[in-house]
PDB file of N, CA and C in Angstrom:
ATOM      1  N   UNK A   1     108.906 100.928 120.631  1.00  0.00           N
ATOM      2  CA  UNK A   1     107.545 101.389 120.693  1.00  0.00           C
ATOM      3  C   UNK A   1     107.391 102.560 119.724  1.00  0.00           C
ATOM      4  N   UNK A   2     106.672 102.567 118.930  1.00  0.00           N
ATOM      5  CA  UNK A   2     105.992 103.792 118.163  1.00  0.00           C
ATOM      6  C   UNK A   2     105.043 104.280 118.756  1.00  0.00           C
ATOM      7  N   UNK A   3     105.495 105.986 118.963  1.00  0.00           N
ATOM      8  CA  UNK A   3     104.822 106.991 119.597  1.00  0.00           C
ATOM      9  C   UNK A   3     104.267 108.047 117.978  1.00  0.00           C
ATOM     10  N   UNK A   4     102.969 108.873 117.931  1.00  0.00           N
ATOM     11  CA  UNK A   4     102.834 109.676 117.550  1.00  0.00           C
ATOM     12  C   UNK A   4     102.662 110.959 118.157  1.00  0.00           C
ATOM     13  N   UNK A   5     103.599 111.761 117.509  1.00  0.00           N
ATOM     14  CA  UNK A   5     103.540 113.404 118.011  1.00  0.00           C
ATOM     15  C   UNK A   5     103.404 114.590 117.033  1.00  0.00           C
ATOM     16  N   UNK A   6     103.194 115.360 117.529  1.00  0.00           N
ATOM     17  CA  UNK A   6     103.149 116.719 116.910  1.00  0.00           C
ATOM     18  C   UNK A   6     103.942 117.411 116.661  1.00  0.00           C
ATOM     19  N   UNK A   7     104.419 118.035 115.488  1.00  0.00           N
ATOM     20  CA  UNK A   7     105.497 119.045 114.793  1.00  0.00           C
ATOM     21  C   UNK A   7     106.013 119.729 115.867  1.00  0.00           C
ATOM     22  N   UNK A   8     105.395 120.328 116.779  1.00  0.00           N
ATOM     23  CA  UNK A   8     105.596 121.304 117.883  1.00  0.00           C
ATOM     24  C   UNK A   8     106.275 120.736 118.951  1.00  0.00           C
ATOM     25  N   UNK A   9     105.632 119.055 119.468  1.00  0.00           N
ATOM     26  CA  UNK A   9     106.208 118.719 120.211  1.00  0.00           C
ATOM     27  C   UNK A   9     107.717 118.532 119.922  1.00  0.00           C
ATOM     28  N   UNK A  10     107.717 117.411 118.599  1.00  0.00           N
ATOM     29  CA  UNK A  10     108.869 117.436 118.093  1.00  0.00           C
ATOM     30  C   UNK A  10     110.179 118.530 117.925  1.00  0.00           C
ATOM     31  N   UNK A  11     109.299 119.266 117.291  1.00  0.00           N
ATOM     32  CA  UNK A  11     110.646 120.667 117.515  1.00  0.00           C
ATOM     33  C   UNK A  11     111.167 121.030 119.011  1.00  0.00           C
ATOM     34  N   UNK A  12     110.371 120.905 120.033  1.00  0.00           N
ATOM     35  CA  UNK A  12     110.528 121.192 121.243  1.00  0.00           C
ATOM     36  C   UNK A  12     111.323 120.327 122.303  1.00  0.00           C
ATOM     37  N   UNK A  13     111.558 118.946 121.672  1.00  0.00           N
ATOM     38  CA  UNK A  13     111.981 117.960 122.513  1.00  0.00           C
ATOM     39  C   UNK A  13     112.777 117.100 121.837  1.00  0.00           C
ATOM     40  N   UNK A  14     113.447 117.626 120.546  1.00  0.00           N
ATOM     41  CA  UNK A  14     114.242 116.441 119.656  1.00  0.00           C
ATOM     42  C   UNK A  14     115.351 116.409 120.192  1.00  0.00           C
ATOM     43  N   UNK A  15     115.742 116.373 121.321  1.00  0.00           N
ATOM     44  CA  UNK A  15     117.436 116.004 122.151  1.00  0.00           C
ATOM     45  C   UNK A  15     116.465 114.437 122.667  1.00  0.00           C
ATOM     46  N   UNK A  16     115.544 114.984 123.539  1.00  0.00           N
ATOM     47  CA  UNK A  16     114.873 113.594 123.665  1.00  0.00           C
ATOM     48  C   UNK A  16     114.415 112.595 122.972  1.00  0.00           C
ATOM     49  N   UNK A  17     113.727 113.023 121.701  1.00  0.00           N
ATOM     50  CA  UNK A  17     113.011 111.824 121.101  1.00  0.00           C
ATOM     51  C   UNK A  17     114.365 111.401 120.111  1.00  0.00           C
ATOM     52  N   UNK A  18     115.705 111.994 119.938  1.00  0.00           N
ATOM     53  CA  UNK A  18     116.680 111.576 119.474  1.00  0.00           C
ATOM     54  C   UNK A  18     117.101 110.597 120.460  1.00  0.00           C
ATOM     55  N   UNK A  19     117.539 111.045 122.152  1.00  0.00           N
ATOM     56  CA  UNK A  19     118.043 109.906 122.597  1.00  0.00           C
ATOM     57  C   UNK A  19     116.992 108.578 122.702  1.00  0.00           C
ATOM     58  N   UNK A  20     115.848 108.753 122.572  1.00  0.00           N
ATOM     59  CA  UNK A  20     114.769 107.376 122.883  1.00  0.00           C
ATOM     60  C   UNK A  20     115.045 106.494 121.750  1.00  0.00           C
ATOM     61  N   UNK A  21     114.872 107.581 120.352  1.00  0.00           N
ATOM     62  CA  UNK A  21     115.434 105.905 119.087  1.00  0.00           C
ATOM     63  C   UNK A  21     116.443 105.390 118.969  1.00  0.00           C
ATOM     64  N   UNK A  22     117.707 106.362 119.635  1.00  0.00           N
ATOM     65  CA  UNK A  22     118.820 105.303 119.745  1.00  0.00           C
ATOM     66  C   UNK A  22     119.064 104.701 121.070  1.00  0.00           C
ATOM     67  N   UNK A  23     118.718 105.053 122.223  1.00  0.00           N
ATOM     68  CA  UNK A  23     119.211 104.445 123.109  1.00  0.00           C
ATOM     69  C   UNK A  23     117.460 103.230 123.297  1.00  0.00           C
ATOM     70  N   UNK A  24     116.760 103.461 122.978  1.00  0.00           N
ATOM     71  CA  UNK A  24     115.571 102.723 123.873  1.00  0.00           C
ATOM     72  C   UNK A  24     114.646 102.340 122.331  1.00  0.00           C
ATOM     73  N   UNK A  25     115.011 102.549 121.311  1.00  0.00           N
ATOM     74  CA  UNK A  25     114.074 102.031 119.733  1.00  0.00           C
ATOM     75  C   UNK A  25     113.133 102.607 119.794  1.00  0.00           C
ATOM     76  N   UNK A  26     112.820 103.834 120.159  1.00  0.00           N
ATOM     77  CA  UNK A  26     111.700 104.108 119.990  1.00  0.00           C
ATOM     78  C   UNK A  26     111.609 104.416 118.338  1.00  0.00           C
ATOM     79  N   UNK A  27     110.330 104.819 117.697  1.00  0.00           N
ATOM     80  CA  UNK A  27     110.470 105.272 116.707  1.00  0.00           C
ATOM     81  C   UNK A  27     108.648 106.425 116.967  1.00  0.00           C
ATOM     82  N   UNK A  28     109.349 107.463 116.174  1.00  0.00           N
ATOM     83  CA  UNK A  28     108.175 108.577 116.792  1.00  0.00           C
ATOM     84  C   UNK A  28     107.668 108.751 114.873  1.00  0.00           C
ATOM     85  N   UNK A  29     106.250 108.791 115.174  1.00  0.00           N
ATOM     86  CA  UNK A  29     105.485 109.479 113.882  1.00  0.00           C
ATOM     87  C   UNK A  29     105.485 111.044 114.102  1.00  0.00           C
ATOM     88  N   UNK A  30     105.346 111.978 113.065  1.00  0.00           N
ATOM     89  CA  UNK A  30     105.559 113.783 113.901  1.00  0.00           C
ATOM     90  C   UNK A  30     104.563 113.772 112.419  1.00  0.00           C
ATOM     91  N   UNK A  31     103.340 114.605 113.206  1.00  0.00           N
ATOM     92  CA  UNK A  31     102.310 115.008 112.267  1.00  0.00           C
ATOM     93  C   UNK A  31     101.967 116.350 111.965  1.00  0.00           C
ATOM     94  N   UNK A  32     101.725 116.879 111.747  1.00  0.00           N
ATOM     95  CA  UNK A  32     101.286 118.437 111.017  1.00  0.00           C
ATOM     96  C   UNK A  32      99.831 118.383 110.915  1.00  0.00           C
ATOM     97  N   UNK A  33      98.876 118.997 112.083  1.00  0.00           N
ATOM     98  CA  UNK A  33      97.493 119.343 111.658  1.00  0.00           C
ATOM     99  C   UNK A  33      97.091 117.319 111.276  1.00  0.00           C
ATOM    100  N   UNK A  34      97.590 116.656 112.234  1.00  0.00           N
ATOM    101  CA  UNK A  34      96.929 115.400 112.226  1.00  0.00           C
ATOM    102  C   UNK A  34      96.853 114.662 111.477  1.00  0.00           C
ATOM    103  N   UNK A  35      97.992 115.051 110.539  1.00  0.00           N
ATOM    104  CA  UNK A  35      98.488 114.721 109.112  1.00  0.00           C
ATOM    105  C   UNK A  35     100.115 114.029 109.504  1.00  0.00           C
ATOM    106  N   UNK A  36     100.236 112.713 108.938  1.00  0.00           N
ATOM    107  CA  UNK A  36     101.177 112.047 109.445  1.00  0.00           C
ATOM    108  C   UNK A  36     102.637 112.864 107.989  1.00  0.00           C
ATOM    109  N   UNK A  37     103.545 113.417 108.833  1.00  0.00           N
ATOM    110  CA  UNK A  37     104.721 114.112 107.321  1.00  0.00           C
ATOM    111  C   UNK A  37     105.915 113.261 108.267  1.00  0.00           C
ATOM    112  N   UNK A  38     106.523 112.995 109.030  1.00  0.00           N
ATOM    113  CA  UNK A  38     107.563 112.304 109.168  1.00  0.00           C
ATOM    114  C   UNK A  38     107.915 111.193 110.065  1.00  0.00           C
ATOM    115  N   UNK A  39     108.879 110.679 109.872  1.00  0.00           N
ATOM    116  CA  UNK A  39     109.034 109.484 110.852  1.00  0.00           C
ATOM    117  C   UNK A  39     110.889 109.579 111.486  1.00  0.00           C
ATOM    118  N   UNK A  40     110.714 109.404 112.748  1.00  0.00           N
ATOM    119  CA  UNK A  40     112.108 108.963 113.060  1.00  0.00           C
ATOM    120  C   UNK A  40     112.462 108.166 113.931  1.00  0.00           C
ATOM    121  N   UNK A  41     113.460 107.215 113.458  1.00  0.00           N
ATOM    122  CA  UNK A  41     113.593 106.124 113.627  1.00  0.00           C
ATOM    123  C   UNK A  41     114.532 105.529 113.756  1.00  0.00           C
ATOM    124  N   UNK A  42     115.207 104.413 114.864  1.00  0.00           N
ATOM    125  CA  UNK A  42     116.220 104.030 115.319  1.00  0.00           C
ATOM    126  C   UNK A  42     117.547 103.720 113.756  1.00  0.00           C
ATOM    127  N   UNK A  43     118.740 104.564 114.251  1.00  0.00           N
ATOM    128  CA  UNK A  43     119.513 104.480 112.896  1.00  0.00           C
ATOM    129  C   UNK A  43     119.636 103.069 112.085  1.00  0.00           C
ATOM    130  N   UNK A  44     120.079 102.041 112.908  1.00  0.00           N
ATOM    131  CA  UNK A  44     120.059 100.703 112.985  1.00  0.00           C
ATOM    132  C   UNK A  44     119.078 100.180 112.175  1.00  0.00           C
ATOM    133  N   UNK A  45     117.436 100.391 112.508  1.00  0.00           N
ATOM    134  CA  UNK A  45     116.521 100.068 111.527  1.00  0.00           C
ATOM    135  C   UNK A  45     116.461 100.988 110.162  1.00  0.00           C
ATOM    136  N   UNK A  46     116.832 102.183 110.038  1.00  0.00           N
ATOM    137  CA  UNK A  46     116.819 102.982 109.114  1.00  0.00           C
ATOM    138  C   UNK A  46     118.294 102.397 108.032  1.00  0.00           C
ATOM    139  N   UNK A  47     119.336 101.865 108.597  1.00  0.00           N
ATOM    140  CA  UNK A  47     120.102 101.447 107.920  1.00  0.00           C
ATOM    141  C   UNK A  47     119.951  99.626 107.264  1.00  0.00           C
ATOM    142  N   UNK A  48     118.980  99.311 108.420  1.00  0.00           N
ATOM    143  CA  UNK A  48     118.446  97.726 107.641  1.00  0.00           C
ATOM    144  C   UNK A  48     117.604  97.836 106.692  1.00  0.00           C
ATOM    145  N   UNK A  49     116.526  99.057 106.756  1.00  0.00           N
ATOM    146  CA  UNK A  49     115.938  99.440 105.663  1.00  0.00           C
ATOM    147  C   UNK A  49     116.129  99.891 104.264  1.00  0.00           C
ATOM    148  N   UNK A  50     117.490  99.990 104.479  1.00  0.00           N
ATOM    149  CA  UNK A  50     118.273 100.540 103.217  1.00  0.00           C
ATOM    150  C   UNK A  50     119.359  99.667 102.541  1.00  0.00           C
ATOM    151  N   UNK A  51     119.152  98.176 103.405  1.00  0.00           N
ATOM    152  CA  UNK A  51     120.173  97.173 103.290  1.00  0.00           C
ATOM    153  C   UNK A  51     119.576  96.792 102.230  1.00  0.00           C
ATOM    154  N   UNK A  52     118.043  96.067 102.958  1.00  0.00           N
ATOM    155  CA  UNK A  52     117.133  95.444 101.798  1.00  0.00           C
ATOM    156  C   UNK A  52     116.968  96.022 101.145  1.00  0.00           C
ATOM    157  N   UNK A  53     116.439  97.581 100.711  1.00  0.00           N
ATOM    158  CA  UNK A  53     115.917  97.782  99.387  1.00  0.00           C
ATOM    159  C   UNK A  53     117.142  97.290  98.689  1.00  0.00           C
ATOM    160  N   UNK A  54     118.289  97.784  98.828  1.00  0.00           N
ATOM    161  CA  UNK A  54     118.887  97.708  98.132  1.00  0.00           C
ATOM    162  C   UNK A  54     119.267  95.758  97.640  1.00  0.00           C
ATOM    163  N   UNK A  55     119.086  95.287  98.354  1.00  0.00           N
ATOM    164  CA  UNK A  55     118.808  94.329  97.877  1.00  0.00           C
ATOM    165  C   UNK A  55     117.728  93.548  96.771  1.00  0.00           C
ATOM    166  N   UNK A  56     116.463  94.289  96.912  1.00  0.00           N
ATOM    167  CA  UNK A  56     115.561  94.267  96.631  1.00  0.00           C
ATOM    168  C   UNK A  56     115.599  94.853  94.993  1.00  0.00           C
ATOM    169  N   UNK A  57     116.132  95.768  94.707  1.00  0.00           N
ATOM    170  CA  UNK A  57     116.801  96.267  93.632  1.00  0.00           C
ATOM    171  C   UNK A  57     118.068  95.758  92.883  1.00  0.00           C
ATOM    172  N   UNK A  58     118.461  94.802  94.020  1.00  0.00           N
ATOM    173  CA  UNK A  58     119.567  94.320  92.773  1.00  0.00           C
ATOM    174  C   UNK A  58     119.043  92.950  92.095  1.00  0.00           C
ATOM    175  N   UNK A  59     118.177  92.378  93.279  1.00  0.00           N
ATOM    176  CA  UNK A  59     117.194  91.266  92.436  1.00  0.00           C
ATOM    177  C   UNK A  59     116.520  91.779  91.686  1.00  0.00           C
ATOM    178  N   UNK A  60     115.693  92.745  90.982  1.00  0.00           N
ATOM    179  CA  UNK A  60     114.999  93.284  89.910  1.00  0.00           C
ATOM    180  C   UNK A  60     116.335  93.645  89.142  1.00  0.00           C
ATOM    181  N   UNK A  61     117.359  94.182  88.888  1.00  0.00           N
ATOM    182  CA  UNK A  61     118.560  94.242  88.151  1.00  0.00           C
ATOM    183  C   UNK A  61     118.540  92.727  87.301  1.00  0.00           C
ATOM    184  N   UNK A  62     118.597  92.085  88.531  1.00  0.00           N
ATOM    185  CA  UNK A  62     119.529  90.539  88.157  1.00  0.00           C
ATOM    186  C   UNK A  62     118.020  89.727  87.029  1.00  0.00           C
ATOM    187  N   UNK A  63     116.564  90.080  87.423  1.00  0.00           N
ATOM    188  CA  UNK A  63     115.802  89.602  86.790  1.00  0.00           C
ATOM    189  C   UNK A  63     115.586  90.012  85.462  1.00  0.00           C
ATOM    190  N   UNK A  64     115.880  91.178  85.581  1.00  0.00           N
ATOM    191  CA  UNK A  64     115.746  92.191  84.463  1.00  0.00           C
ATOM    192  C   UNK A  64     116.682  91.545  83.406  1.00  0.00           C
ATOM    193  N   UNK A  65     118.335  91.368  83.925  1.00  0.00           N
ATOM    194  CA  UNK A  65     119.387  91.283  82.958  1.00  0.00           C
ATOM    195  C   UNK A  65     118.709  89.628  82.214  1.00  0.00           C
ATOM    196  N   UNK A  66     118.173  88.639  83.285  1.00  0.00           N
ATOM    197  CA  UNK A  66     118.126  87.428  82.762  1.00  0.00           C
ATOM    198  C   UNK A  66     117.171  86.904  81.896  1.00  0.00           C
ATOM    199  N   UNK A  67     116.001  87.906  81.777  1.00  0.00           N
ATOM    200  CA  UNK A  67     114.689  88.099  81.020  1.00  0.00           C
ATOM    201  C   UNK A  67     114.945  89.134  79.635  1.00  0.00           C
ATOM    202  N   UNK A  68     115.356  89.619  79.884  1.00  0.00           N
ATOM    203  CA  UNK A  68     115.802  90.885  78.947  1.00  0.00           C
ATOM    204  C   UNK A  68     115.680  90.429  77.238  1.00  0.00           C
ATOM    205  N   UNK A  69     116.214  89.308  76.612  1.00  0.00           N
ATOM    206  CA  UNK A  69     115.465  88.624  75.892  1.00  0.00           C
ATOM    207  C   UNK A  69     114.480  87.668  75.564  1.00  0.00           C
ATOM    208  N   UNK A  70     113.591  87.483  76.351  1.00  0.00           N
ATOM    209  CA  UNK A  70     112.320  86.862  76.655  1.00  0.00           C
ATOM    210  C   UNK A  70     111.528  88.010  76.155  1.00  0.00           C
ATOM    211  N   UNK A  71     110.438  87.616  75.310  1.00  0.00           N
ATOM    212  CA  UNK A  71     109.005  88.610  74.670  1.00  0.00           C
ATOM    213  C   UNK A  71     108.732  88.629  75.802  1.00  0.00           C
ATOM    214  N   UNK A  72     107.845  89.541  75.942  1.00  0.00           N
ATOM    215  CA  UNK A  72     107.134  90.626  77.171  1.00  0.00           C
ATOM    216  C   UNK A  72     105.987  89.428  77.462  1.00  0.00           C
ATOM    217  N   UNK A  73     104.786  89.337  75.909  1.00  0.00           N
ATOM    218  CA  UNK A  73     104.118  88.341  76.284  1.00  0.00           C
ATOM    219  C   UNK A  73     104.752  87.112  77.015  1.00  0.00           C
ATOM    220  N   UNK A  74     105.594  86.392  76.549  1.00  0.00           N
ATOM    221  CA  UNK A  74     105.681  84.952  77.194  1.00  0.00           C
ATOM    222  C   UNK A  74     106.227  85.226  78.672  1.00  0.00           C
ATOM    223  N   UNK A  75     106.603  86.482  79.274  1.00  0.00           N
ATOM    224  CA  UNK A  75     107.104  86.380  80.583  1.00  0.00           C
ATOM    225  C   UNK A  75     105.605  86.624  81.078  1.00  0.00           C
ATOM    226  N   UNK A  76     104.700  87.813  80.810  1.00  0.00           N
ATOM    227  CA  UNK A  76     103.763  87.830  81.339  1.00  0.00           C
ATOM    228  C   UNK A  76     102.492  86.697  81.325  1.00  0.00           C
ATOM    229  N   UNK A  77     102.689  85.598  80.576  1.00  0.00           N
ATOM    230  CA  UNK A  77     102.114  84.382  80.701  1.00  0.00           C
ATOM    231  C   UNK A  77     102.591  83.461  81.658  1.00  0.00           C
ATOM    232  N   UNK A  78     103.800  83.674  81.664  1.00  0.00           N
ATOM    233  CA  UNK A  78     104.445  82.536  82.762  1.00  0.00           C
ATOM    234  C   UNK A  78     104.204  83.077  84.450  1.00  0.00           C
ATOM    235  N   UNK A  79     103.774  84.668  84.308  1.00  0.00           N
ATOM    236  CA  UNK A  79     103.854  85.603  85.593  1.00  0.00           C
ATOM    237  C   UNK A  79     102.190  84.625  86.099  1.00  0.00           C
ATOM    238  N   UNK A  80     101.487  85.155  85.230  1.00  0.00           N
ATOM    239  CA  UNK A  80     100.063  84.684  85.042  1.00  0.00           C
ATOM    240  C   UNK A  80      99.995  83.112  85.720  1.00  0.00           C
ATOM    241  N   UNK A  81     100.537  82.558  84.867  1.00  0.00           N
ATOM    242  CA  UNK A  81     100.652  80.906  85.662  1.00  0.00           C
ATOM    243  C   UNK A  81     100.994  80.419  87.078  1.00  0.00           C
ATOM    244  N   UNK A  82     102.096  81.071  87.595  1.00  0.00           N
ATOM    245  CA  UNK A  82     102.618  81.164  88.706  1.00  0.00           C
ATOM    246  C   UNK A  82     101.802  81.854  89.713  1.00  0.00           C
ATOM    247  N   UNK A  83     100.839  82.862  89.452  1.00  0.00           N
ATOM    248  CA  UNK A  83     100.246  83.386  90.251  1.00  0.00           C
ATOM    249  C   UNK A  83      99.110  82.514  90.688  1.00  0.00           C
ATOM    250  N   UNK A  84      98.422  82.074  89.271  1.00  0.00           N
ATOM    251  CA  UNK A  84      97.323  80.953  89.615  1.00  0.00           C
ATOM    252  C   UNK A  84      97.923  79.797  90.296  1.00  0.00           C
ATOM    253  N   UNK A  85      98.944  79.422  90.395  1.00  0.00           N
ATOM    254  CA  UNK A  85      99.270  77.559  90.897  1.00  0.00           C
ATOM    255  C   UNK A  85      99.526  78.350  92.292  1.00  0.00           C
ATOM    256  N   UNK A  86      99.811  79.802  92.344  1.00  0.00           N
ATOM    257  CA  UNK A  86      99.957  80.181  93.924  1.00  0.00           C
ATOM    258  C   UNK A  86      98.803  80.271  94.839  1.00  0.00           C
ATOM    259  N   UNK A  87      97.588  80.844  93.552  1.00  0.00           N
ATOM    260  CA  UNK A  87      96.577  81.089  94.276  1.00  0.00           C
ATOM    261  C   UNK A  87      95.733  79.803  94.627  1.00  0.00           C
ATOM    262  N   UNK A  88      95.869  78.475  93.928  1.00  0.00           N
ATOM    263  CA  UNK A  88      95.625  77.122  93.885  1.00  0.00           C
ATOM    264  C   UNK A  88      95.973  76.411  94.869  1.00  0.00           C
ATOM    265  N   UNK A  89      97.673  76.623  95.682  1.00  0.00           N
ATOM    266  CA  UNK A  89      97.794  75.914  96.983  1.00  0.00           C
ATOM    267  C   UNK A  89      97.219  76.667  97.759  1.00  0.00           C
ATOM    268  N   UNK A  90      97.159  78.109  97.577  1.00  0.00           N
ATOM    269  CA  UNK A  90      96.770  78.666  98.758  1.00  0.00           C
ATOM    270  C   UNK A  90      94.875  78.444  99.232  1.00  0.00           C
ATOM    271  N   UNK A  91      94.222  78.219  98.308  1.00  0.00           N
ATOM    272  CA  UNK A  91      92.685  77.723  98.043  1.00  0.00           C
ATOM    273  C   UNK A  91      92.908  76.303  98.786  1.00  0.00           C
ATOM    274  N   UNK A  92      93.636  75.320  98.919  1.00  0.00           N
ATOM    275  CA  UNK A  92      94.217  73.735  98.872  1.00  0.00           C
ATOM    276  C   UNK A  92      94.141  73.566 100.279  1.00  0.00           C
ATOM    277  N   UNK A  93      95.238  74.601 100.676  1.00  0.00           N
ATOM    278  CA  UNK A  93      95.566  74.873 102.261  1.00  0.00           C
ATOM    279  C   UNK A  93      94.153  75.692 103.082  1.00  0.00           C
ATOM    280  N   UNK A  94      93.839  76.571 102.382  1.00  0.00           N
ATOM    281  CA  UNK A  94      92.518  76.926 103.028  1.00  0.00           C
ATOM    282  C   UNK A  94      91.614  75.537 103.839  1.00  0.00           C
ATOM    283  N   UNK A  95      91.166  74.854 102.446  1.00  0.00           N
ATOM    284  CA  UNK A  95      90.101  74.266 102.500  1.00  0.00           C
ATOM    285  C   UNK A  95      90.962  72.938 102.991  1.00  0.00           C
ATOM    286  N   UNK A  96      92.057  72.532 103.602  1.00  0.00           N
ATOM    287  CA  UNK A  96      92.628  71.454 104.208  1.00  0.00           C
ATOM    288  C   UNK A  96      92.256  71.572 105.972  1.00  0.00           C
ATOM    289  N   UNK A  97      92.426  73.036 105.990  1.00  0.00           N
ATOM    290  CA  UNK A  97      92.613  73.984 107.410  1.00  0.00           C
ATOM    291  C   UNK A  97      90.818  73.484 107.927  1.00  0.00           C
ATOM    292  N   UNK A  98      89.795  74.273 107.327  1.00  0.00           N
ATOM    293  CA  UNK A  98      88.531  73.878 107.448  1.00  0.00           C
ATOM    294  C   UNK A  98      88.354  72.531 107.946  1.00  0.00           C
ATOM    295  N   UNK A  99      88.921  71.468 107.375  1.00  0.00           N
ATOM    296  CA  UNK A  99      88.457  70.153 107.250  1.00  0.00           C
ATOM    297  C   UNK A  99      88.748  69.813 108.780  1.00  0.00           C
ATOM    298  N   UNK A 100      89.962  69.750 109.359  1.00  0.00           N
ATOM    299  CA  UNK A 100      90.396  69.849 110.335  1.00  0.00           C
ATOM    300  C   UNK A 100      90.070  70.472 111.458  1.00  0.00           C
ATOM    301  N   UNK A 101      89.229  71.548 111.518  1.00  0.00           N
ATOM    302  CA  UNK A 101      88.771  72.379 112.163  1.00  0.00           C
ATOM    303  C   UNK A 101      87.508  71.691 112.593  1.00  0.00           C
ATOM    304  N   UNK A 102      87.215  70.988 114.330  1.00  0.00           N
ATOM    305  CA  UNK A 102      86.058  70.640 114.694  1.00  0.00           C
ATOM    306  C   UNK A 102      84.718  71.504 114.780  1.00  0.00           C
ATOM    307  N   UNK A 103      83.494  71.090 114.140  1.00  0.00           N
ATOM    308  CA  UNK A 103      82.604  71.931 114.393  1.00  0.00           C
ATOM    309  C   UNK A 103      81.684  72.087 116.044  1.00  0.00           C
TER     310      UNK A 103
END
């Protein structure tokens, strides 16, 4: 469960809102003047979060190395294409969904 709290509370009760994200997942927002500045959050998810980026970064590595001689234009034409044939099934499937749908 995500709770939001206050800097104050937070400072005042972090033995607790430490044991809630690890023992119970909580994850707490801590705001300043109603202003969201931090988050804390079960280690477990904070360490899956850091699995993927990093994953996420080694696929931009790996795209990078395999494009790297490809002109800028012809990748950004092929980006272009792919986006339209995406936005094309997704228009396809829309209007399949409708059809199906009794009035």
């Amino acid at each position: 469960m995500e709770k939001v709290i206050s800097a104050m509370t937070a400072r005042r009760n972090l033995g607790q809102i430490l044991e809630k994200a690890f023992y119970k997942g909580d994850s707490f927002i801590i705001e300043r003047a109603g202003k969201p500045m931090a988050a804390v959050v079960p280690i477990e998810q904070y360490r899956q979060w850091q699995r993927e980026r990093d994953q996420i970064f080694a696929m931009i590595d790996e795209v990078q190395q395999r494009t790297r001689q490809i002109p800028v234009e012809e990748l950004e034409a092929d980006i272009e294409a792919a986006v339209n044939a995406a936005k094309a099934v997704e228009m396809s499937e829309l209007s399949s969904e409708r059809e199906t749908i009794p009035s």
